[in-house]
N, C-alpha and C. Protein backbone atom coordinates (compact mmCIF):
# COMPACT_ATOMS: atom_id res chain seq x y z
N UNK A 1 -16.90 -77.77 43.07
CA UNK A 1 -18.35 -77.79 42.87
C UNK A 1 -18.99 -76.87 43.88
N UNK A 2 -19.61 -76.30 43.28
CA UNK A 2 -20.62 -74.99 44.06
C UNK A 2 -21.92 -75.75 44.33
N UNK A 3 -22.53 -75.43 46.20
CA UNK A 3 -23.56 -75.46 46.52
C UNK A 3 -24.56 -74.83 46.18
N UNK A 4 -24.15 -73.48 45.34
CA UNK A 4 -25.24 -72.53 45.10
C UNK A 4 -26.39 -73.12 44.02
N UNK A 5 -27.34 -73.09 44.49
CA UNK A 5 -28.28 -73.51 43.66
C UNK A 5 -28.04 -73.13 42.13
N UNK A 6 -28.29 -73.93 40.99
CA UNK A 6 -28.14 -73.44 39.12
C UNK A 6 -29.12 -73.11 38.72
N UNK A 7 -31.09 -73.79 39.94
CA UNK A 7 -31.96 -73.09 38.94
C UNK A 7 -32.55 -72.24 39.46
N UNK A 8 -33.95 -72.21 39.35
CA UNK A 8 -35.12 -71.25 40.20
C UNK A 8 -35.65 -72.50 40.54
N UNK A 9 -36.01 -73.27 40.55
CA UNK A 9 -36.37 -74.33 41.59
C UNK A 9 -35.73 -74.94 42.15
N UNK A 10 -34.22 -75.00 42.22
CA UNK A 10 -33.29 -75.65 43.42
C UNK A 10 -33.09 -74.00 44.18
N UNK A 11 -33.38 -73.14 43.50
CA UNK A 11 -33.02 -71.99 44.92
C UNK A 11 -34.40 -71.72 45.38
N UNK A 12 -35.83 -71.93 45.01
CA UNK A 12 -36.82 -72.13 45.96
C UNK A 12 -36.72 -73.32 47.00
N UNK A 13 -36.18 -74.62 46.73
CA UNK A 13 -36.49 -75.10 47.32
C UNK A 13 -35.32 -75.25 48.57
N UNK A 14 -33.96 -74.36 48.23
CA UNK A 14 -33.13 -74.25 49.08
C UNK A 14 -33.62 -73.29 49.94
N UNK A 15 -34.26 -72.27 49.96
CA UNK A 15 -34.84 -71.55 50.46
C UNK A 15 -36.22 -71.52 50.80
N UNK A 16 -36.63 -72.84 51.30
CA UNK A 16 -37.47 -72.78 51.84
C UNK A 16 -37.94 -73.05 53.22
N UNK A 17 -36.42 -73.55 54.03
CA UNK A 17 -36.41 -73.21 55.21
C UNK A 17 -36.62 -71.92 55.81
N UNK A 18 -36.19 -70.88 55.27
CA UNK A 18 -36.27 -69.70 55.42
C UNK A 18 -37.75 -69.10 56.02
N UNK A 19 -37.80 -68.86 56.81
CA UNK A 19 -39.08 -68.21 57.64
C UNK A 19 -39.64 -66.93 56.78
N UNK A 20 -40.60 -66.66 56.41
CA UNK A 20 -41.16 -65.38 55.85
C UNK A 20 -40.83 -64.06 57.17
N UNK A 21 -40.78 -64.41 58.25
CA UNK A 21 -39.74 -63.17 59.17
C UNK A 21 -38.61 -62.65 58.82
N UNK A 22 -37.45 -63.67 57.93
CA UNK A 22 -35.97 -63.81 57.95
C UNK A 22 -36.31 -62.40 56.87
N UNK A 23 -37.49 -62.37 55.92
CA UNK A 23 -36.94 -61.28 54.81
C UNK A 23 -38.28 -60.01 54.87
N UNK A 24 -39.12 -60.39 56.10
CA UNK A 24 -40.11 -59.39 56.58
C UNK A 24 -41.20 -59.13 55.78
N UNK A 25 -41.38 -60.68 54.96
CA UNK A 25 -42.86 -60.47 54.06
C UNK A 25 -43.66 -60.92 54.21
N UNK A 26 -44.26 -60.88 56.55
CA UNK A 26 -44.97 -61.39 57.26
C UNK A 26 -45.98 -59.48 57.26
N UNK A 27 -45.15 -58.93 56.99
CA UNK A 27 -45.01 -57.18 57.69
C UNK A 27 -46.18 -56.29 56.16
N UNK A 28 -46.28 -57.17 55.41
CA UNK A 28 -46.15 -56.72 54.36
C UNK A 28 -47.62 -56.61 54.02
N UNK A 29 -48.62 -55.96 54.08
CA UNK A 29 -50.48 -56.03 53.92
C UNK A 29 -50.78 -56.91 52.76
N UNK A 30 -50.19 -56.31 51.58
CA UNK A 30 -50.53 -56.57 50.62
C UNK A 30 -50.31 -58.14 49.95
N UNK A 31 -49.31 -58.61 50.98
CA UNK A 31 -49.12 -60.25 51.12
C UNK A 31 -50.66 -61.06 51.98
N UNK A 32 -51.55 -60.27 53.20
CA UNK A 32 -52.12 -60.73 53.42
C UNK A 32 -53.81 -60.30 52.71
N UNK A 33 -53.51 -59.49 51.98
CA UNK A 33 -55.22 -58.81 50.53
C UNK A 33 -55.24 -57.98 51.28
N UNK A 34 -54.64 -57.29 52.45
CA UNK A 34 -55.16 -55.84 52.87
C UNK A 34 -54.57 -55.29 52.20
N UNK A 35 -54.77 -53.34 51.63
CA UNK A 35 -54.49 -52.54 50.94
C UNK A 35 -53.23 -51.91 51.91
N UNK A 36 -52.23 -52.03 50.91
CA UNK A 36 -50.96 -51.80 51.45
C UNK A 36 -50.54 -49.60 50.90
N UNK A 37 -51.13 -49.49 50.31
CA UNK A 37 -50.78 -47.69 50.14
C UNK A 37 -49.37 -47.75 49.48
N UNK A 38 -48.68 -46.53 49.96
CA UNK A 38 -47.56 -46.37 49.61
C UNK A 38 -46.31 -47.51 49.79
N UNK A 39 -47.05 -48.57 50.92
CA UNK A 39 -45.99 -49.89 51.78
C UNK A 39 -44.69 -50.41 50.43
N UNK A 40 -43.97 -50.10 50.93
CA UNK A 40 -42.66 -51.07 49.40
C UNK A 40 -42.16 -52.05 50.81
N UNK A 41 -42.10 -52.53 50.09
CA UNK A 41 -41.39 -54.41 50.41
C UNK A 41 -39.54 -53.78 50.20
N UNK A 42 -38.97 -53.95 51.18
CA UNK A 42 -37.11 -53.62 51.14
C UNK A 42 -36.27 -55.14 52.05
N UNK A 43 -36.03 -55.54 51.25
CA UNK A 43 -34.72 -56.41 52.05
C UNK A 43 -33.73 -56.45 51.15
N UNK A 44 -32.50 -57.13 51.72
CA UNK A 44 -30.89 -57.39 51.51
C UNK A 44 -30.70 -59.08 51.46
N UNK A 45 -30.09 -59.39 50.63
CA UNK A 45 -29.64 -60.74 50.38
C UNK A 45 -28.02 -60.93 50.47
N UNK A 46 -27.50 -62.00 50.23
CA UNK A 46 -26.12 -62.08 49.98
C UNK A 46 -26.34 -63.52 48.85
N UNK A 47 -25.52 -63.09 48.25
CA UNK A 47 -25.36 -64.45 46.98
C UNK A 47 -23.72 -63.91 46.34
N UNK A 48 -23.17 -65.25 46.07
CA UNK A 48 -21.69 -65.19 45.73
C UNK A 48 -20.78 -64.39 46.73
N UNK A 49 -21.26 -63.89 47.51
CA UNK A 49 -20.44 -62.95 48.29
C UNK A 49 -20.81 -61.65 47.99
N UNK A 50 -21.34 -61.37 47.23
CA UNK A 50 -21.90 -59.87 47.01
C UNK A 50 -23.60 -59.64 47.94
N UNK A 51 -23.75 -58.48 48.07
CA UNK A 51 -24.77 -57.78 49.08
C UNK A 51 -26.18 -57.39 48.29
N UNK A 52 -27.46 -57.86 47.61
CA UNK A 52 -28.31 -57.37 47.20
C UNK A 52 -29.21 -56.84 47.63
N UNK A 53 -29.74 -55.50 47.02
CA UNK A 53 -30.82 -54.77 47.82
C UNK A 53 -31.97 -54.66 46.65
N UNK A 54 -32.69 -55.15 47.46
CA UNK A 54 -34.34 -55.16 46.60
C UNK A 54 -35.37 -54.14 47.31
N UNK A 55 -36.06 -53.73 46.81
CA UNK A 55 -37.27 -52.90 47.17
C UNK A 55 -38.65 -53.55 45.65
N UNK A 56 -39.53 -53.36 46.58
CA UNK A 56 -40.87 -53.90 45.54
C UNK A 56 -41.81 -53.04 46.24
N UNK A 57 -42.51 -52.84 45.50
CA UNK A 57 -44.22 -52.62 45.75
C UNK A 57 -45.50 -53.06 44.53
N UNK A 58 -46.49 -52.75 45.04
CA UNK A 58 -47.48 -53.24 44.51
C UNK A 58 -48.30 -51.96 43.75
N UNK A 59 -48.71 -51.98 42.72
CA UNK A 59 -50.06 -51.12 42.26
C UNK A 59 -50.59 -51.45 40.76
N UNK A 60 -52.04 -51.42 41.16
CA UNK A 60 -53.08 -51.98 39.77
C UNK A 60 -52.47 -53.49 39.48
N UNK A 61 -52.48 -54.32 40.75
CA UNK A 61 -52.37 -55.54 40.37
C UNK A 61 -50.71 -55.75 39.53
N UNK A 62 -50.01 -54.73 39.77
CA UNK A 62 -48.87 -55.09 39.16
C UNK A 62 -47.75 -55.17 40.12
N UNK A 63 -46.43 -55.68 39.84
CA UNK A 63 -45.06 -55.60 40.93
C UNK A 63 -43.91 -55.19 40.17
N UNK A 64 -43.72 -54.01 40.90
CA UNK A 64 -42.62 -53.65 40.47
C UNK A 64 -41.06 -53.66 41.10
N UNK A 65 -40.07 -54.00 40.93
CA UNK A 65 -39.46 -54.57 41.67
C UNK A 65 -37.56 -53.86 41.19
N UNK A 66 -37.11 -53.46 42.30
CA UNK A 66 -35.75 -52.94 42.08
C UNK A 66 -34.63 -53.47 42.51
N UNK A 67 -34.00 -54.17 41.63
CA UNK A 67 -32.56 -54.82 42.39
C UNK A 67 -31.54 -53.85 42.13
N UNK A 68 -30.32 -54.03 43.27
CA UNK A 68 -29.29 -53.41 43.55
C UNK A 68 -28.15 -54.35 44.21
N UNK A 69 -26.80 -54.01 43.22
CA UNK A 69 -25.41 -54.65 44.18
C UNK A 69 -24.64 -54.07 43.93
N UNK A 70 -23.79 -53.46 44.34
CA UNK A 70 -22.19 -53.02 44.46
C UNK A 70 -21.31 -53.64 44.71
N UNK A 71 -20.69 -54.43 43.04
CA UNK A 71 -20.21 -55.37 43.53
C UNK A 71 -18.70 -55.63 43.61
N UNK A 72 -18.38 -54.47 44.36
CA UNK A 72 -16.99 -53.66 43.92
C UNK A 72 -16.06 -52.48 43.39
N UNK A 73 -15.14 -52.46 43.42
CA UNK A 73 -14.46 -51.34 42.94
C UNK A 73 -13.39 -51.90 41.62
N UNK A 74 -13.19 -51.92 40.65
CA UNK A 74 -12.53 -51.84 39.75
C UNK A 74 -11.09 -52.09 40.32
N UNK A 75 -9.76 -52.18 40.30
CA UNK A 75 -8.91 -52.09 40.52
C UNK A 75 -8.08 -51.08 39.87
N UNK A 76 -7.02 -50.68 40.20
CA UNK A 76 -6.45 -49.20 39.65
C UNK A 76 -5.59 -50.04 38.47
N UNK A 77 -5.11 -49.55 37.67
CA UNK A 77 -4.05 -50.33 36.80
C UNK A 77 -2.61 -50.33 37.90
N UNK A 78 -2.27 -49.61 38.61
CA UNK A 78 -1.17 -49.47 39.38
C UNK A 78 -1.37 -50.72 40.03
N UNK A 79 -2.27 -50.95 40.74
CA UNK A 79 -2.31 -51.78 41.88
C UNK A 79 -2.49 -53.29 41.25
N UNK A 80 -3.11 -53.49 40.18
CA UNK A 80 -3.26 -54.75 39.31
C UNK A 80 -3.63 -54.58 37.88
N UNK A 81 -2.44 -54.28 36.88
CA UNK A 81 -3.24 -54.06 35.58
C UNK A 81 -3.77 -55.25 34.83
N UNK A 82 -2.80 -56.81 35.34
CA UNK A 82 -4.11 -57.85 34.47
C UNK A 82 -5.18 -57.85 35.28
N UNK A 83 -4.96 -57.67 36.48
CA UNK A 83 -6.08 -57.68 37.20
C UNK A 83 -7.62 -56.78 36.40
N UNK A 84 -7.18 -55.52 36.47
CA UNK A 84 -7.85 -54.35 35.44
C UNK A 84 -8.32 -55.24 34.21
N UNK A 85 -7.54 -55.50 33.45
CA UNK A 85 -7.76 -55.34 31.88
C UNK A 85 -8.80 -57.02 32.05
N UNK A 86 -8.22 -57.93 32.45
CA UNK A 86 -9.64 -58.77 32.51
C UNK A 86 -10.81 -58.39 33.30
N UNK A 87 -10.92 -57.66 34.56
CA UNK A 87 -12.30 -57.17 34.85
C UNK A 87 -13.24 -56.56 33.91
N UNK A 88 -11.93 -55.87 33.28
CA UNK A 88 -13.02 -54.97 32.13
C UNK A 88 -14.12 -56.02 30.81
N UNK A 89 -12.68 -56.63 30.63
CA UNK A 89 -13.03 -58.31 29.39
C UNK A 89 -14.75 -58.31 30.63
N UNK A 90 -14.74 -59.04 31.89
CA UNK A 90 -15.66 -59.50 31.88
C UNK A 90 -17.08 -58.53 32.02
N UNK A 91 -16.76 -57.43 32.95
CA UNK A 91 -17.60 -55.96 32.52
C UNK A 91 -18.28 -56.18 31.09
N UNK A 92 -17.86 -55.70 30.14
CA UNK A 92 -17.95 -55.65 28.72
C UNK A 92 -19.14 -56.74 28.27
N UNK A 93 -18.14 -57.72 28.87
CA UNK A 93 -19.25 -58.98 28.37
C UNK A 93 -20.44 -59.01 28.87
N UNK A 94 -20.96 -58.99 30.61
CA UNK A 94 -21.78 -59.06 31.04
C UNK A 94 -22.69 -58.03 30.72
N UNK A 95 -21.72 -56.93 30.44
CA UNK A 95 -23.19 -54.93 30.01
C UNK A 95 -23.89 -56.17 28.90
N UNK A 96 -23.19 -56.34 27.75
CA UNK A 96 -23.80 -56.81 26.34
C UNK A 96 -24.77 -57.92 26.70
N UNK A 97 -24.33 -58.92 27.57
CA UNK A 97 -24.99 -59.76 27.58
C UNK A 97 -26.55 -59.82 28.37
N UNK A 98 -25.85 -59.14 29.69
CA UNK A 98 -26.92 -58.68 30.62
C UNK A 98 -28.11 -57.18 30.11
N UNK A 99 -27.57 -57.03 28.85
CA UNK A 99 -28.62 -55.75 28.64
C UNK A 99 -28.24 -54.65 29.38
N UNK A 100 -27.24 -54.18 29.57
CA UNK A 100 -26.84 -53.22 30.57
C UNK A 100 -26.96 -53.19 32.17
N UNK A 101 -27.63 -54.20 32.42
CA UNK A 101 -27.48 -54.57 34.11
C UNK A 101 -26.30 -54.35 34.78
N UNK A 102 -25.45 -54.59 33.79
CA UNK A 102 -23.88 -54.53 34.70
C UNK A 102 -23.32 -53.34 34.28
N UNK A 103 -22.75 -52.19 34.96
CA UNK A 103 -22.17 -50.95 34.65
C UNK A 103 -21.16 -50.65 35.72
N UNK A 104 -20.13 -49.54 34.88
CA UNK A 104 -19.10 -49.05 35.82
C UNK A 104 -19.50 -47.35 36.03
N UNK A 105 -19.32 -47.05 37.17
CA UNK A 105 -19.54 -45.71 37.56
C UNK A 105 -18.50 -44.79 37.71
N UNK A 106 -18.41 -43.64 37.40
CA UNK A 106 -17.39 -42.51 37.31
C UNK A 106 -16.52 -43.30 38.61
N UNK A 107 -17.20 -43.60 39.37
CA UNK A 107 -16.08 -43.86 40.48
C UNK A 107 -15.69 -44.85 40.50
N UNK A 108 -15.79 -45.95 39.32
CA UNK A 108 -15.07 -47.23 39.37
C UNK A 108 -15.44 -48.43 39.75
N UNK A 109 -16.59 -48.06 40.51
CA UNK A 109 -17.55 -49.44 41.23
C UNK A 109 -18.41 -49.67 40.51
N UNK A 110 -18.41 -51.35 40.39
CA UNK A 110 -19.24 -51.96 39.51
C UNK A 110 -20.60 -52.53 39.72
N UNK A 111 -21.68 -52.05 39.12
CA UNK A 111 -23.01 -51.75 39.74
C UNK A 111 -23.67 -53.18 38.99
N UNK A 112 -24.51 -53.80 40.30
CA UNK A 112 -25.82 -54.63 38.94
C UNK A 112 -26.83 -54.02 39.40
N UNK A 113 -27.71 -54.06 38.22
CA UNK A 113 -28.99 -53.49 38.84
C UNK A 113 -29.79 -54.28 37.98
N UNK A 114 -31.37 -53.88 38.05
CA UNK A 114 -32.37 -54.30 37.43
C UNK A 114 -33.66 -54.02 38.09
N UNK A 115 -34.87 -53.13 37.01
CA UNK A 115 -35.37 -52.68 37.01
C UNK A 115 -36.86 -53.92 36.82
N UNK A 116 -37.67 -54.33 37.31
CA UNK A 116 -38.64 -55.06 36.56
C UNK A 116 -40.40 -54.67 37.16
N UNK A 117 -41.25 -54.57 36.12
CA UNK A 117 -42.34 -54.62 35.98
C UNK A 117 -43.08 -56.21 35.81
N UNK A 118 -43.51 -56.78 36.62
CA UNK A 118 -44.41 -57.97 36.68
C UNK A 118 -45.94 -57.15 36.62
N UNK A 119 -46.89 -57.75 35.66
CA UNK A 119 -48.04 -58.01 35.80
C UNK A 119 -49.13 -59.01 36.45
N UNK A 120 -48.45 -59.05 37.47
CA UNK A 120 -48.70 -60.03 38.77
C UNK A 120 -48.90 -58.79 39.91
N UNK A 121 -50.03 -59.60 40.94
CA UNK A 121 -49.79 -58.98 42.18
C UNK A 121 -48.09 -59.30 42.98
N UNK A 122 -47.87 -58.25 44.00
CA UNK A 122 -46.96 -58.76 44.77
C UNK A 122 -46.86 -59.90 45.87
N UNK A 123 -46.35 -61.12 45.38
CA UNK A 123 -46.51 -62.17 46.02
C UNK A 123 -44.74 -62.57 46.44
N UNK A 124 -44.61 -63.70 47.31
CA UNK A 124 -43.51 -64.34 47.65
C UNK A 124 -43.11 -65.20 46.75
N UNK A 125 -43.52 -65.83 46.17
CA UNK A 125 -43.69 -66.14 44.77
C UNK A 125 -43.17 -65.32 43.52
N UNK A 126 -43.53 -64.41 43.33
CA UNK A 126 -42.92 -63.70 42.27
C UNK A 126 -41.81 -63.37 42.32
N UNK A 127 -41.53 -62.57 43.60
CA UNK A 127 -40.17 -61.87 44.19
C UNK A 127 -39.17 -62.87 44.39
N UNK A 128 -39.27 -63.83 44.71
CA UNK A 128 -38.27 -64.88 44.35
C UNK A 128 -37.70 -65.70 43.20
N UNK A 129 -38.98 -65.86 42.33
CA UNK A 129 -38.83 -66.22 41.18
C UNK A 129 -38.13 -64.95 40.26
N UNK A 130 -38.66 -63.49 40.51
CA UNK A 130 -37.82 -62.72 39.79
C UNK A 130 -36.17 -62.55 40.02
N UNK A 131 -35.83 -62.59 41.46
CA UNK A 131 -34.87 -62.64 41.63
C UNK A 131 -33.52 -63.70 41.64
N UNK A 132 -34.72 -65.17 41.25
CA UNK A 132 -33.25 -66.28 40.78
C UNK A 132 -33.04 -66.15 39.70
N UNK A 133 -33.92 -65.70 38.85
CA UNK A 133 -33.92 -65.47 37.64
C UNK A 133 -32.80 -64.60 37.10
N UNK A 134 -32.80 -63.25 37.43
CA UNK A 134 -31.61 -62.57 37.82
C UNK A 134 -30.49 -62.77 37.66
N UNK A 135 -30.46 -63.89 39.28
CA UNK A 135 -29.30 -64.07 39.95
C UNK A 135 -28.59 -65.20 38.88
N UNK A 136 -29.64 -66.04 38.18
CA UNK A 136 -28.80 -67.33 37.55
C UNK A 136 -28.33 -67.09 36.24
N UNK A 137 -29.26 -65.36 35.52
CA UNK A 137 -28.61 -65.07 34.17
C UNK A 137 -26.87 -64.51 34.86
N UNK A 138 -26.75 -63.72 36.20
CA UNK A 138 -25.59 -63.20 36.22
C UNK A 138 -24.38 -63.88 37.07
N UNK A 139 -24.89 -64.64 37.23
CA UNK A 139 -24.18 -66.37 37.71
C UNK A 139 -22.48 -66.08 37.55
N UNK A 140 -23.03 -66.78 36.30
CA UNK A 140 -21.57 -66.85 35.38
C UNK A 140 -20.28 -65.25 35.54
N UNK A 141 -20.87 -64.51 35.39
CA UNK A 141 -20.16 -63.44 35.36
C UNK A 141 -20.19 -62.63 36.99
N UNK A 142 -20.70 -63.06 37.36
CA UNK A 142 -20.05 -62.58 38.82
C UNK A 142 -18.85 -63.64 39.62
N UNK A 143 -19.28 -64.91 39.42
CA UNK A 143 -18.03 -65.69 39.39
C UNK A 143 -16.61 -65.22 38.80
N UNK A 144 -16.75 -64.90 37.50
CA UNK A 144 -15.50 -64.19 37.19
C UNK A 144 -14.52 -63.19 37.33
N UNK A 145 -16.18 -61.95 38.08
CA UNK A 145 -15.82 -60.99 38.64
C UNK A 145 -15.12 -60.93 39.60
N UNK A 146 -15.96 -61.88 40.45
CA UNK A 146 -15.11 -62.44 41.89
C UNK A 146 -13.75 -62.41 41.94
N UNK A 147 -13.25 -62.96 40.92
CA UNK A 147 -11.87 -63.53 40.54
C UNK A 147 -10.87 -62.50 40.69
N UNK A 148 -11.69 -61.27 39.74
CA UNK A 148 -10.62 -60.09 40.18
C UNK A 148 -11.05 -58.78 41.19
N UNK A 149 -12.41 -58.97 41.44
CA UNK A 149 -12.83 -58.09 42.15
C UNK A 149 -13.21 -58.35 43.56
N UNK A 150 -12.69 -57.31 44.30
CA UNK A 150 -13.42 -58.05 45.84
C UNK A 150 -14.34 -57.47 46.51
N UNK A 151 -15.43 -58.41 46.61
CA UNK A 151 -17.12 -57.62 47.02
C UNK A 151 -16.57 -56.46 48.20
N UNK A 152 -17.42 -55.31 48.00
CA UNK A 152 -16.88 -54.65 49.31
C UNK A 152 -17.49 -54.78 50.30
N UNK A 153 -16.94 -54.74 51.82
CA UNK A 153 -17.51 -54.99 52.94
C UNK A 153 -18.54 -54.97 53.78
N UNK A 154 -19.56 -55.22 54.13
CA UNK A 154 -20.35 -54.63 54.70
C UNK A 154 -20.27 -54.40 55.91
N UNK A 155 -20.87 -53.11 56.55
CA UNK A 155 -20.15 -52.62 57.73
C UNK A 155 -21.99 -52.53 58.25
């Protein structure tokens, strides 16, 4: 049994010890109604063992918001071909399922991403809610990934 939160309200409310310092959206104008300009909102998470990078900003009352993970390298067929041939099974599944969020790159590393437009201001609130949201459609399939893939390191 996994601690990781299953919804968007058990991972708000797991995260709500969390200090608005820990992810620097004390720093942020447009969190307090001052006019923030060019300001984007950037932090890093960790969930499942993989490394996420978000960037957001604000304009015309809207949030736009960029997730990023690298959540690995593919394995060579030499070095593990069931290893290979089910990563791909779950690859496959997650592109279709996830809408293309999940992709492999000429170089083999397996990317999530996600692109989103909210018609909301940029709040702490949104940015969290967009991102369990995310995190709980790709749940399932990073678990699996896990299985054959190993997050790469952060240095």
């Amino acid at each position: 049994m996994s601690d990781i939160p299953s919804t968007a309200l058990e991972f708000i409310e797991a995260t709500r010890h969390v200090e608005d310092g820990a992810l620097g959206l004390e720093q942020v104008p447009a969190f307090r109604g001052a006019e923030s300009g060019d300001a984007a909102l950037e932090f890093t998470f960790e969930y499942q063992g993989f490394l996420f990078a978000v960037r957001a900003d604000a304009s015309d009352q809207k949030t736009n918001m960029t997730f990023r993970a690298n959540l690995g390298s593919l394995p060579y067929t030499a070095e593990d071909p069931a290893a290979r041939s089910n990563a791909i099974a779950v690859l496959t599944s997650a592109t279709r399922d996830l809408g293309g969020r999940v992709h492999l790159t000429p170089r083999q590393r397996v990317i999530l991403s996600d692109e989103i437009t909210v018609n909301e201001p940029l709040t702490p609130i949104v940015l969290m809610s967009r991102a369990a949201r995310l995190l709980l459609r790709a749940k399932p399939y990073l678990e699996l990934l896990s299985a054959y893939i190993r997050p790469p390191i952060a240095i």
